[in-house]
Each structure stands twice: as C-alpha cells, then as structure tokens.
C-alpha atoms as a PDB file:
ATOM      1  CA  UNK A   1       0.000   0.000   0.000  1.00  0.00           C
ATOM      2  CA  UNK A   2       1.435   3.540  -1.053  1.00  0.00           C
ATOM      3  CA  UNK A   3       2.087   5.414   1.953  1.00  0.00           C
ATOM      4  CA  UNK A   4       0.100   8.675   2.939  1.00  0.00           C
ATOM      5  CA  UNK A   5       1.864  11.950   1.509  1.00  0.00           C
ATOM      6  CA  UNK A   6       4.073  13.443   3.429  1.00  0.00           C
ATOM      7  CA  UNK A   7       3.516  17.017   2.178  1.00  0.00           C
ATOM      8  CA  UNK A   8      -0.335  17.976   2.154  1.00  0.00           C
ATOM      9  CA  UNK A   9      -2.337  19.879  -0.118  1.00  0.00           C
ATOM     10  CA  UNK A  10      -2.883  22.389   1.999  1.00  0.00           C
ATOM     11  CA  UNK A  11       1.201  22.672   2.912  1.00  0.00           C
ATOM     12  CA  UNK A  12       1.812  23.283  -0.339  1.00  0.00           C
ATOM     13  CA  UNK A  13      -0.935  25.871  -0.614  1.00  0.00           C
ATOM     14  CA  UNK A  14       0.651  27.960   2.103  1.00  0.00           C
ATOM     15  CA  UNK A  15       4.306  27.158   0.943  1.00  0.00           C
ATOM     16  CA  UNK A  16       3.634  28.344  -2.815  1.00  0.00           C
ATOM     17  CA  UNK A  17       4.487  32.103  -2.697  1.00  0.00           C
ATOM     18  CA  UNK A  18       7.893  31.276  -1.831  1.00  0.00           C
ATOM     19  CA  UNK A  19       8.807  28.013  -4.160  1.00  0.00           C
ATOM     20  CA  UNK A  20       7.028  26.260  -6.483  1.00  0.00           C
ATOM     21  CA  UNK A  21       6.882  22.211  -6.316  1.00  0.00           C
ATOM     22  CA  UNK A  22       8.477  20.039  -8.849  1.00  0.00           C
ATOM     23  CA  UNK A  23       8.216  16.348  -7.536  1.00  0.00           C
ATOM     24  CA  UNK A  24       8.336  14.658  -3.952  1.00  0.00           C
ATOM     25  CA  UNK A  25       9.978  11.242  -4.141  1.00  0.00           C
ATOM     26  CA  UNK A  26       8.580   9.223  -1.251  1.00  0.00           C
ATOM     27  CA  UNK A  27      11.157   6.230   0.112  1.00  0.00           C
ATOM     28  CA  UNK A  28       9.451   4.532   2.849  1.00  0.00           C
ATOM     29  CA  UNK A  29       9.080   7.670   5.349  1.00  0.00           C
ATOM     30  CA  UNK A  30      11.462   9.262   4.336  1.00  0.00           C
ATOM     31  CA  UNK A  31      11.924  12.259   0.964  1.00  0.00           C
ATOM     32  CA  UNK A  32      13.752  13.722  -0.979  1.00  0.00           C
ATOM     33  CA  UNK A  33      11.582  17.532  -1.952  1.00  0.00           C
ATOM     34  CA  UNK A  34      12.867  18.960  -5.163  1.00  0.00           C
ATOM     35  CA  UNK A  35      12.383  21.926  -5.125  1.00  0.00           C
ATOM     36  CA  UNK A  36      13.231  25.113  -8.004  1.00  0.00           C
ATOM     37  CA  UNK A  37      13.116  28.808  -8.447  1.00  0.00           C
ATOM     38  CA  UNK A  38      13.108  31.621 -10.672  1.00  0.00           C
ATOM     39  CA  UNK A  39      15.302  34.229  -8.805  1.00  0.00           C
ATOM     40  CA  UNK A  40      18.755  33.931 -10.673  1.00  0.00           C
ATOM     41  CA  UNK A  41      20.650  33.613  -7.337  1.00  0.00           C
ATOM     42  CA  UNK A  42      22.021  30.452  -5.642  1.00  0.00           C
ATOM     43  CA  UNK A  43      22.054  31.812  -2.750  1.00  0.00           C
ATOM     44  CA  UNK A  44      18.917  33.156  -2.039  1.00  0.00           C
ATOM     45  CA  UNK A  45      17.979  29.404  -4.007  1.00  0.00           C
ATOM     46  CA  UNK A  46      19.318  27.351  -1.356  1.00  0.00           C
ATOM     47  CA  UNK A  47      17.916  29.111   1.835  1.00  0.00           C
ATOM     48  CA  UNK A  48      14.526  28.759   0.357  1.00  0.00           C
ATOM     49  CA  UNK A  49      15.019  25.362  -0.244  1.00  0.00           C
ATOM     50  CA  UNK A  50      16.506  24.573   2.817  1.00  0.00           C
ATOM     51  CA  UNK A  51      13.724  26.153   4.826  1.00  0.00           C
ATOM     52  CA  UNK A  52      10.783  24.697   2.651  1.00  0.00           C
ATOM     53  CA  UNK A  53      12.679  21.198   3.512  1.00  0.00           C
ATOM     54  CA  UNK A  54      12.670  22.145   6.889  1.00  0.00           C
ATOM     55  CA  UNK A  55       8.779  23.142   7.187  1.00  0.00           C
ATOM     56  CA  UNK A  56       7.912  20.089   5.353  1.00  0.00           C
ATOM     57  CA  UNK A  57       9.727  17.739   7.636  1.00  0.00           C
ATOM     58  CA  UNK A  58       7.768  19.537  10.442  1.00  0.00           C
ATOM     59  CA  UNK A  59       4.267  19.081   8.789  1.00  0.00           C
ATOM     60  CA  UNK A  60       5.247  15.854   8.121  1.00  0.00           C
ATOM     61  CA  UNK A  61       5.006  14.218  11.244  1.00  0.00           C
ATOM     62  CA  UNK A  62       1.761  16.597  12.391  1.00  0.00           C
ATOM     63  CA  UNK A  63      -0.948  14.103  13.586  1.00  0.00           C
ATOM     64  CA  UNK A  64      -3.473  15.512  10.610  1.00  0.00           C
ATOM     65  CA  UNK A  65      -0.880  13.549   8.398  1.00  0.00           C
ATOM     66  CA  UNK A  66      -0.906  10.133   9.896  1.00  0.00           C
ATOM     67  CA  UNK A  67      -3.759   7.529   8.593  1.00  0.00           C
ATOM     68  CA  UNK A  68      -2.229   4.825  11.210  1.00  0.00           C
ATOM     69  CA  UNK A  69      -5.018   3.167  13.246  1.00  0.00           C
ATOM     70  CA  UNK A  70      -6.200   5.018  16.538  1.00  0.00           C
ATOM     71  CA  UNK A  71      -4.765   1.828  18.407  1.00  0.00           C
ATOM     72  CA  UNK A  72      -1.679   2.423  17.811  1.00  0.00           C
ATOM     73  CA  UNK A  73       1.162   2.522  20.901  1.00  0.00           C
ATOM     74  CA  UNK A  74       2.215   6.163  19.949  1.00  0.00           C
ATOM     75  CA  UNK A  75      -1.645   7.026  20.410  1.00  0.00           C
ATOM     76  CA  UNK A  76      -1.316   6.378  23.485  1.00  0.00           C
ATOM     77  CA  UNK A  77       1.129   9.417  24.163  1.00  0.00           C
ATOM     78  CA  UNK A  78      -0.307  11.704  22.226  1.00  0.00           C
ATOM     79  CA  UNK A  79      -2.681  13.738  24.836  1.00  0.00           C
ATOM     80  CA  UNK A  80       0.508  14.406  27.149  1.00  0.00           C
ATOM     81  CA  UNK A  81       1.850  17.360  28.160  1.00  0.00           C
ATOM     82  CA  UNK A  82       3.800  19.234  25.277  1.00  0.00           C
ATOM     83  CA  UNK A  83       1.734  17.644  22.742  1.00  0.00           C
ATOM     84  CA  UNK A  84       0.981  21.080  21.103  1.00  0.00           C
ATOM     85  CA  UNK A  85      -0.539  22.567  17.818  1.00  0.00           C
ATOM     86  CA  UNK A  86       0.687  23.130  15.048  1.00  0.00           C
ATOM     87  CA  UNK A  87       2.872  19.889  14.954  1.00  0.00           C
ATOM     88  CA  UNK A  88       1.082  17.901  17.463  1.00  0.00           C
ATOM     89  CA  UNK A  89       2.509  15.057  18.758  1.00  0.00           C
ATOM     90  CA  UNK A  90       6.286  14.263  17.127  1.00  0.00           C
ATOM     91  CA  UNK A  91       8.414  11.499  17.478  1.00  0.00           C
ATOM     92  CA  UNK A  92      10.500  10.891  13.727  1.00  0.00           C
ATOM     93  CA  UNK A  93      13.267   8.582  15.687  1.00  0.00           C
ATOM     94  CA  UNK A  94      10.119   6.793  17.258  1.00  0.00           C
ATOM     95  CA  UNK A  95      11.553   6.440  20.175  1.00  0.00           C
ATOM     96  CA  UNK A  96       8.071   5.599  21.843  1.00  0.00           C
ATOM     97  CA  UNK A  97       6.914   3.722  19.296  1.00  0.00           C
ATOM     98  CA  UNK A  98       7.012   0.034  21.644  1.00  0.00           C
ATOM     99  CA  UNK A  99       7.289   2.419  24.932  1.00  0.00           C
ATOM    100  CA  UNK A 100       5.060   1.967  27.923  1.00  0.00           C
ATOM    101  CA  UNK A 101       4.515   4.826  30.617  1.00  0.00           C
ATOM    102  CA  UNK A 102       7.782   4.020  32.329  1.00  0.00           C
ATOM    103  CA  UNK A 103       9.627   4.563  29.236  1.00  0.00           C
ATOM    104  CA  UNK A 104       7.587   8.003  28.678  1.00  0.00           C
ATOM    105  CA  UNK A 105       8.457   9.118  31.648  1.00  0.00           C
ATOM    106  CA  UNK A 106      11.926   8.178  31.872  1.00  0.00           C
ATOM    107  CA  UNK A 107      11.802  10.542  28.151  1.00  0.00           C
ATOM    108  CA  UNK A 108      10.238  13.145  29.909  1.00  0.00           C
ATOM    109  CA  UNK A 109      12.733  13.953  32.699  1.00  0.00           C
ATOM    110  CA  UNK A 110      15.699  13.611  30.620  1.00  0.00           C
ATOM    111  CA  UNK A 111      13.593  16.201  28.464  1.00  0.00           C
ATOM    112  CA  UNK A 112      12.433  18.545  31.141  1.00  0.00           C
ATOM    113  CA  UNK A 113      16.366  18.275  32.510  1.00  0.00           C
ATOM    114  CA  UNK A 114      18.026  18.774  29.712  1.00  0.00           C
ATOM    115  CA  UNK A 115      16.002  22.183  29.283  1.00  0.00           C
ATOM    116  CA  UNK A 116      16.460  23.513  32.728  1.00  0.00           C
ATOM    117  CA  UNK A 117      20.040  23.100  32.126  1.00  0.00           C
ATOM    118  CA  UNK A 118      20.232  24.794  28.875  1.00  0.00           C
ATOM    119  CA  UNK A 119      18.122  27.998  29.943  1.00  0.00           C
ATOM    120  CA  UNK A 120      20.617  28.645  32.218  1.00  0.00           C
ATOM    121  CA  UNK A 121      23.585  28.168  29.561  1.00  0.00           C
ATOM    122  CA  UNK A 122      21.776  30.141  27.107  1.00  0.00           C
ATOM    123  CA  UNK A 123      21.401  33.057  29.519  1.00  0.00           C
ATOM    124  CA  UNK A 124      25.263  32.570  31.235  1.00  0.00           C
ATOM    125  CA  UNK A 125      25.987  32.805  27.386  1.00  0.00           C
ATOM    126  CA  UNK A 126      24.320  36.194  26.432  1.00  0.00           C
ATOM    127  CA  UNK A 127      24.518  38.259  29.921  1.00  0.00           C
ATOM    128  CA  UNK A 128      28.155  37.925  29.950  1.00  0.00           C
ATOM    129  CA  UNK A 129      27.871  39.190  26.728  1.00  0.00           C
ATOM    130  CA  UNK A 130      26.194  42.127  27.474  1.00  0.00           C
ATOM    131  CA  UNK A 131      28.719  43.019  30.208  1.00  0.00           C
ATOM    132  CA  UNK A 132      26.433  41.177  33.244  1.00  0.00           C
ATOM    133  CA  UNK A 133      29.084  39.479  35.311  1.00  0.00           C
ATOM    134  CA  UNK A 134      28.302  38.351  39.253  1.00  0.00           C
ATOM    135  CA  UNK A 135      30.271  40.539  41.243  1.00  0.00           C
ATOM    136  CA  UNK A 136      33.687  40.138  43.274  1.00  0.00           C
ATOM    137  CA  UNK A 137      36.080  37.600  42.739  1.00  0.00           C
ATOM    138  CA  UNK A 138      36.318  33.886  41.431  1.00  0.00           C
ATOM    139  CA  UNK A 139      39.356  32.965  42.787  1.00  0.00           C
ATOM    140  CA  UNK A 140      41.682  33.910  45.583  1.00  0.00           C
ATOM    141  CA  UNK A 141      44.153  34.990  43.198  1.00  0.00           C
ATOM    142  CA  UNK A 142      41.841  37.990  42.615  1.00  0.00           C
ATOM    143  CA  UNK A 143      40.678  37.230  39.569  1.00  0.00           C
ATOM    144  CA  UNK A 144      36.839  38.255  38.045  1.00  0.00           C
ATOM    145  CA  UNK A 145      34.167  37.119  37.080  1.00  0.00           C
ATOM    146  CA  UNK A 146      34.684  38.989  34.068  1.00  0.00           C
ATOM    147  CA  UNK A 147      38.222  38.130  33.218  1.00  0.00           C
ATOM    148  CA  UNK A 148      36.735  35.139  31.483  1.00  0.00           C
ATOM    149  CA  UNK A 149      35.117  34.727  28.335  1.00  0.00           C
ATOM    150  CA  UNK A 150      32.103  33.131  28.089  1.00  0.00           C
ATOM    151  CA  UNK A 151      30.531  30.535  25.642  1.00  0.00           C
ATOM    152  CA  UNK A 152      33.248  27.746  23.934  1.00  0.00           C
ATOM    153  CA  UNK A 153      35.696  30.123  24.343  1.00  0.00           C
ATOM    154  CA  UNK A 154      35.630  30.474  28.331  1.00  0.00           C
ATOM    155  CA  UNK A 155      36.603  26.486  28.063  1.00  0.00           C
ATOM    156  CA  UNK A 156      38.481  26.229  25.060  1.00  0.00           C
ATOM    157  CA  UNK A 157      39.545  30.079  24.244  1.00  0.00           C
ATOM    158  CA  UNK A 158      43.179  31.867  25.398  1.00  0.00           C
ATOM    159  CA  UNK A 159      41.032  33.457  28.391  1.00  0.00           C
ATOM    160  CA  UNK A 160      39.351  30.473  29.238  1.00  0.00           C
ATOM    161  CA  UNK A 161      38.868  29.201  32.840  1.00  0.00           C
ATOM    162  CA  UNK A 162      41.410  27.228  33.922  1.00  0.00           C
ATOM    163  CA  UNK A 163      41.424  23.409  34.392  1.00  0.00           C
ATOM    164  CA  UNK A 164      40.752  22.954  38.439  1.00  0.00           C
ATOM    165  CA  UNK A 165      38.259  25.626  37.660  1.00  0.00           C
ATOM    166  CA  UNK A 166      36.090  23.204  35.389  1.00  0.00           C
ATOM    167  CA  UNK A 167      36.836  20.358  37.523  1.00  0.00           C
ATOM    168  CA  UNK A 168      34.961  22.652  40.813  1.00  0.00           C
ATOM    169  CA  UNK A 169      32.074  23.102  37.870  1.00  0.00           C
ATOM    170  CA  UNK A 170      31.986  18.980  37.127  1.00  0.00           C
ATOM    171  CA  UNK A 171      32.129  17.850  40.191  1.00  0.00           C
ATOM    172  CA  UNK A 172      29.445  20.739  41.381  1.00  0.00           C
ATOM    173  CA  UNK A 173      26.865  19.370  38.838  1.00  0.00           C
ATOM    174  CA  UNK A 174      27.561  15.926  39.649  1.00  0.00           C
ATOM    175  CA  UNK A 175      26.702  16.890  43.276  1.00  0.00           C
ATOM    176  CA  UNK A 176      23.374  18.265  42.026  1.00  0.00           C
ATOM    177  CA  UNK A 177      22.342  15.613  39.988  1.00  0.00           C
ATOM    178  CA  UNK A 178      22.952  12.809  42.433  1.00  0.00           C
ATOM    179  CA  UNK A 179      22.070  14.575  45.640  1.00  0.00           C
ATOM    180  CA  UNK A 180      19.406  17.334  44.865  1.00  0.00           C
ATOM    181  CA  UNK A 181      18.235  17.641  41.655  1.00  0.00           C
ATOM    182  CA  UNK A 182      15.808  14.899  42.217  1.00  0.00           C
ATOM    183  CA  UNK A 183      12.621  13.588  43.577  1.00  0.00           C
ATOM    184  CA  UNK A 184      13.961  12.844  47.261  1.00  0.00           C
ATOM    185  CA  UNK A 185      11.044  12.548  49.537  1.00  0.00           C
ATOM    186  CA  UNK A 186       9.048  11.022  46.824  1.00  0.00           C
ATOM    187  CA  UNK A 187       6.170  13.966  47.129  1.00  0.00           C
ATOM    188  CA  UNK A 188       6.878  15.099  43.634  1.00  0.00           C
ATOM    189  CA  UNK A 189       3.446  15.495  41.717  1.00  0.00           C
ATOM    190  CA  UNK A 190       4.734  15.092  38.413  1.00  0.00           C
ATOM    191  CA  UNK A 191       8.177  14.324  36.721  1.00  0.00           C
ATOM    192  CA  UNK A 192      10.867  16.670  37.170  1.00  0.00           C
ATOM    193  CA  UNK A 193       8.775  17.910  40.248  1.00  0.00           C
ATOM    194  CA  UNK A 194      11.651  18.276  42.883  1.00  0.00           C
ATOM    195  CA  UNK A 195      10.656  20.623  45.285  1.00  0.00           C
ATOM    196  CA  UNK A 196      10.486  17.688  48.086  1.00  0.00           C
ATOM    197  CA  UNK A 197       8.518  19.566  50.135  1.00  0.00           C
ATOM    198  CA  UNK A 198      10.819  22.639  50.520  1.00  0.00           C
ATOM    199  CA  UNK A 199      10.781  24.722  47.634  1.00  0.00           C
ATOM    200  CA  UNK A 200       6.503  25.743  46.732  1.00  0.00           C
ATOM    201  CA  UNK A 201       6.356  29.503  45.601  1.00  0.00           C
ATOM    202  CA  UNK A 202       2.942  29.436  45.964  1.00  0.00           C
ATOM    203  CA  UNK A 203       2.173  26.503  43.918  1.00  0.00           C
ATOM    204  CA  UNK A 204      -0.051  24.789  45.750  1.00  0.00           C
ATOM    205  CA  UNK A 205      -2.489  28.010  45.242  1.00  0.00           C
ATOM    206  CA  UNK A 206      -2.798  27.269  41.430  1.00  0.00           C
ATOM    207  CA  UNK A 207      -5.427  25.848  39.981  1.00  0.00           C
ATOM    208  CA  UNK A 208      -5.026  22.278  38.227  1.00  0.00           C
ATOM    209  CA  UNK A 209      -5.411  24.148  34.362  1.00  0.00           C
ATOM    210  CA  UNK A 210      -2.831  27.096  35.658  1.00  0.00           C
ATOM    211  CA  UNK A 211      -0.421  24.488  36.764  1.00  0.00           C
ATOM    212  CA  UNK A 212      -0.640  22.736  33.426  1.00  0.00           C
ATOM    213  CA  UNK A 213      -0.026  25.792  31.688  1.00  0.00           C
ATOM    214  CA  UNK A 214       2.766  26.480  33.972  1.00  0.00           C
ATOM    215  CA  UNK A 215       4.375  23.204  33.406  1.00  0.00           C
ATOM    216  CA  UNK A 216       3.655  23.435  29.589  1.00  0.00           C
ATOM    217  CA  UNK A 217       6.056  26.889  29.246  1.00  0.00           C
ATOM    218  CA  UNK A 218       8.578  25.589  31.194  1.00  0.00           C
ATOM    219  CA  UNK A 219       8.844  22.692  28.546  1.00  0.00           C
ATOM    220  CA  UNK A 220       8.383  24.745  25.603  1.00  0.00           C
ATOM    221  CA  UNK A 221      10.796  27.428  27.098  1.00  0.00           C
ATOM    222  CA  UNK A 222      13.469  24.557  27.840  1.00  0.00           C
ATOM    223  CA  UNK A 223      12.469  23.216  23.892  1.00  0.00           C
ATOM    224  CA  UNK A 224      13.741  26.340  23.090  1.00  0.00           C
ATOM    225  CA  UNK A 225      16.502  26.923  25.064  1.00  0.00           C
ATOM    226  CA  UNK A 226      18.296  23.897  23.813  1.00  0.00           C
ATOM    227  CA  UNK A 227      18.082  24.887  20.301  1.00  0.00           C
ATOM    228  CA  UNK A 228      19.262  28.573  20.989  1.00  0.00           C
ATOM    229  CA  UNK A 229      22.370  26.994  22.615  1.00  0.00           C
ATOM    230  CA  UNK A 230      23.145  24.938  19.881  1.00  0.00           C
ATOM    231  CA  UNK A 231      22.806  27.691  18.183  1.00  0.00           C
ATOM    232  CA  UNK A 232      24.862  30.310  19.732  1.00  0.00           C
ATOM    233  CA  UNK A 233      27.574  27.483  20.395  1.00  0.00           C
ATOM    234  CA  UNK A 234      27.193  26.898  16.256  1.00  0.00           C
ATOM    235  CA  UNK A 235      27.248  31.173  15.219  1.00  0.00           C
ATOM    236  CA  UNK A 236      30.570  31.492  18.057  1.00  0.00           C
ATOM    237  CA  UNK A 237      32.065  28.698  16.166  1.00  0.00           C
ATOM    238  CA  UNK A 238      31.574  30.844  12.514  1.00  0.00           C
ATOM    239  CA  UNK A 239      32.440  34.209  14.426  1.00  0.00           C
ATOM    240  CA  UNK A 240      28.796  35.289  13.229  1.00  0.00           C
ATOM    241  CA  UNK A 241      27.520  39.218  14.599  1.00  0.00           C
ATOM    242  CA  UNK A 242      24.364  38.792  15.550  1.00  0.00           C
ATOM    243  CA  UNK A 243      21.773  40.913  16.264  1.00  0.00           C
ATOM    244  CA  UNK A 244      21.053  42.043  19.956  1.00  0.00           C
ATOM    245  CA  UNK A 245      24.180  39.612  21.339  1.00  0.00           C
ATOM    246  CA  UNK A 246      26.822  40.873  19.080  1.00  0.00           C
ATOM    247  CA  UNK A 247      30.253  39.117  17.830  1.00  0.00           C
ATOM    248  CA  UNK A 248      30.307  35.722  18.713  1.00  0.00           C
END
C-alpha cells in the first residue's frame, strides 16, 4: 500500500508564494523535496530550499498527516503534556513507538532536565555578553568574574577558565544531579517535580489548568533553550555578529 503523503495539499498551498513544487519522491518515510526557483541567485535558491525542507519535515510528522489506526502505541502518548498545535505530537526517531509509561516518563525527565540546564547556559551565554558578570572575585588569586570569556571560548579560548576551575564546575553538577536535583522525599506530583517539600512559591495556590499551563512553558521554554544553545555554540564557532548579542 502507497504510503500517505508526506507534504499535504494544503502545505503546499501555504508554501507556494515562496517556491514552487516540482516532484516529492517518497522512500518509505522518508523524501527527498525537489524543489526550483526563478530568482537567478544560488544563494537566495538554497535558503529557500533549505527552509521549505525544513517546514515540510515539520508538517510531516503533524498528527493531521498520519492515517495509522487510533490503536496504535504512539496514540497512546499523544494527549501528554507538550503535545501542542501546530505539529502535534512528534516522534520521527520513534523512540516511543514500543514504549510503555515508564519509558515516557523516563523521556520526559531527561527532556524537562536537559532544558532547565540549557536555559541557564543560554542566559550565562548572552549576559556575559552584554557586560552582566556576578560581582567580586572567582578565585583567591583575585581574579573576576569577568576576566573570562564566556561561551566555547571560556573552556576552550586563550582566556578560558582554567582546568581545576572546570573540575569545581563537574564535580558541582555531579553533586546536584545525584544529591538534589531529584525527587527525594518522593512527594513530587509530576516528573521533574523536585521541590520535596521545601521549595513551593505558591504553587499549591494554582489551579489544576494554571499548573498545566505552567508546566507546559517551562517545557516549551526549555524546547527552546536547547536549540538557541546549539545555536549560539554553532554562530561562536563561525564568528557570526548577531543581532542584539553581538560578535560571537
């Protein structure tokens, strides 16, 4: 049976101001889009291309797209939290595709985690940047905060922080996975919930729909956060100036 296509009408509809559509070769679940234009230059050619591509991969794993049967095992996951419009519920390395709840939530907190800890690299990337630094001294020697640079370079540049310095960082993260940054008293409501019974800022005065929505921008925040890291760590690589944050 000829799989569902991956691009829909009405994709293409909303895509056709910027390219036109040749062909869309479908191999298995995965395509190759061909795509062409009339401006004369390359350039302006291949970033068109390249973000059609990209929009089309994202529309093609939006639920309207999927024919499977309602039984499915990745049905099962699709009224969590973070399942959001306009791509719904996403999962191209189908990673939950055999998964049970365990497994989801396992996902989950190495999701939730993993954004948590890159807000706080992208902003100890950009304040820095912007000439924030946390006052005094970071060493007995005398030396400041902002005698570092930050991003790659503070770990890889000529003023980066030396080596016993990123060992006290390791070994300071390691302490805070293993020891705090967890679900010790077992009273967390959800996963990633570590408060154990210390930390509330008024939480328990929210209502079940304004928690949800709570807990729903801290995962699309921390979605975000890990692609703006990869991308500053990407634009400080090609020494890009970018707007607001300046020379990488």
């Amino acid at each position: 049976e000829r799989p569902p296509p991956l691009v829909s009408p009405s994709f293409k509809q909303h895509l056709f101001p910027l390219v036109q559509f040749e062909e869309s070769i479908l191999l298995d679940h995965n395509f190759v889009l061909l795509l062409h234009s009339d401006t004369p230059h390359s350039t302006t050619t291949m970033k068109t291309a390249v973000f059609a591509s990209l929009l089309a991969m994202a529309s093609a794993f939006a639920p309207a797209q999927q024919s499977a049967p309602s039984t499915t095992a990745l049905n099962a996951f699709e009224g969590e939290l973070g399942v959001q419009p306009p791509i719904g519920f996403w999962d191209p390395l189908r990673l939950l595709a055999d998964a049970d709840q365990a497994r989801f939530d396992r996902l989950r907190y190495v999701e939730i985690k993993h954004g948590r800890v890159c807000m706080l690299a992208f902003l100890g990337n950009i304040l820095p940047r912007a000439g924030i630094y946390l006052p005094g001294n970071i060493d007995s020697a005398g030396d400041k905060f902002s005698d570092y640079a930050p991003g790659l370079a503070g770990m890889f540049g000529p003023d980066r922080i030396p080596g016993i310095g990123l060992v006290q960082i390791v070994l300071f993260c390691g302490f805070l996975e293993v020891a705090v940054m967890k679900d010790l008293t077992g009273e967390g409501e959800f996963v990633g919930d570590f408060r154990n019974g210390a930390i509330d800022f008024g939480w328990e005065t929210f209502d079940e729909e304004t928690k949800m929505q709570k807990r729903a921008i801290e995962l699309n925040n921390g979605r975000a956060a890990q692609m703006g890291i990869l991308g500053l760590m990407v634009h400080e690589v090609l020494g890009t100036n970018l707007p607001l944050v300046g020379q990488m």
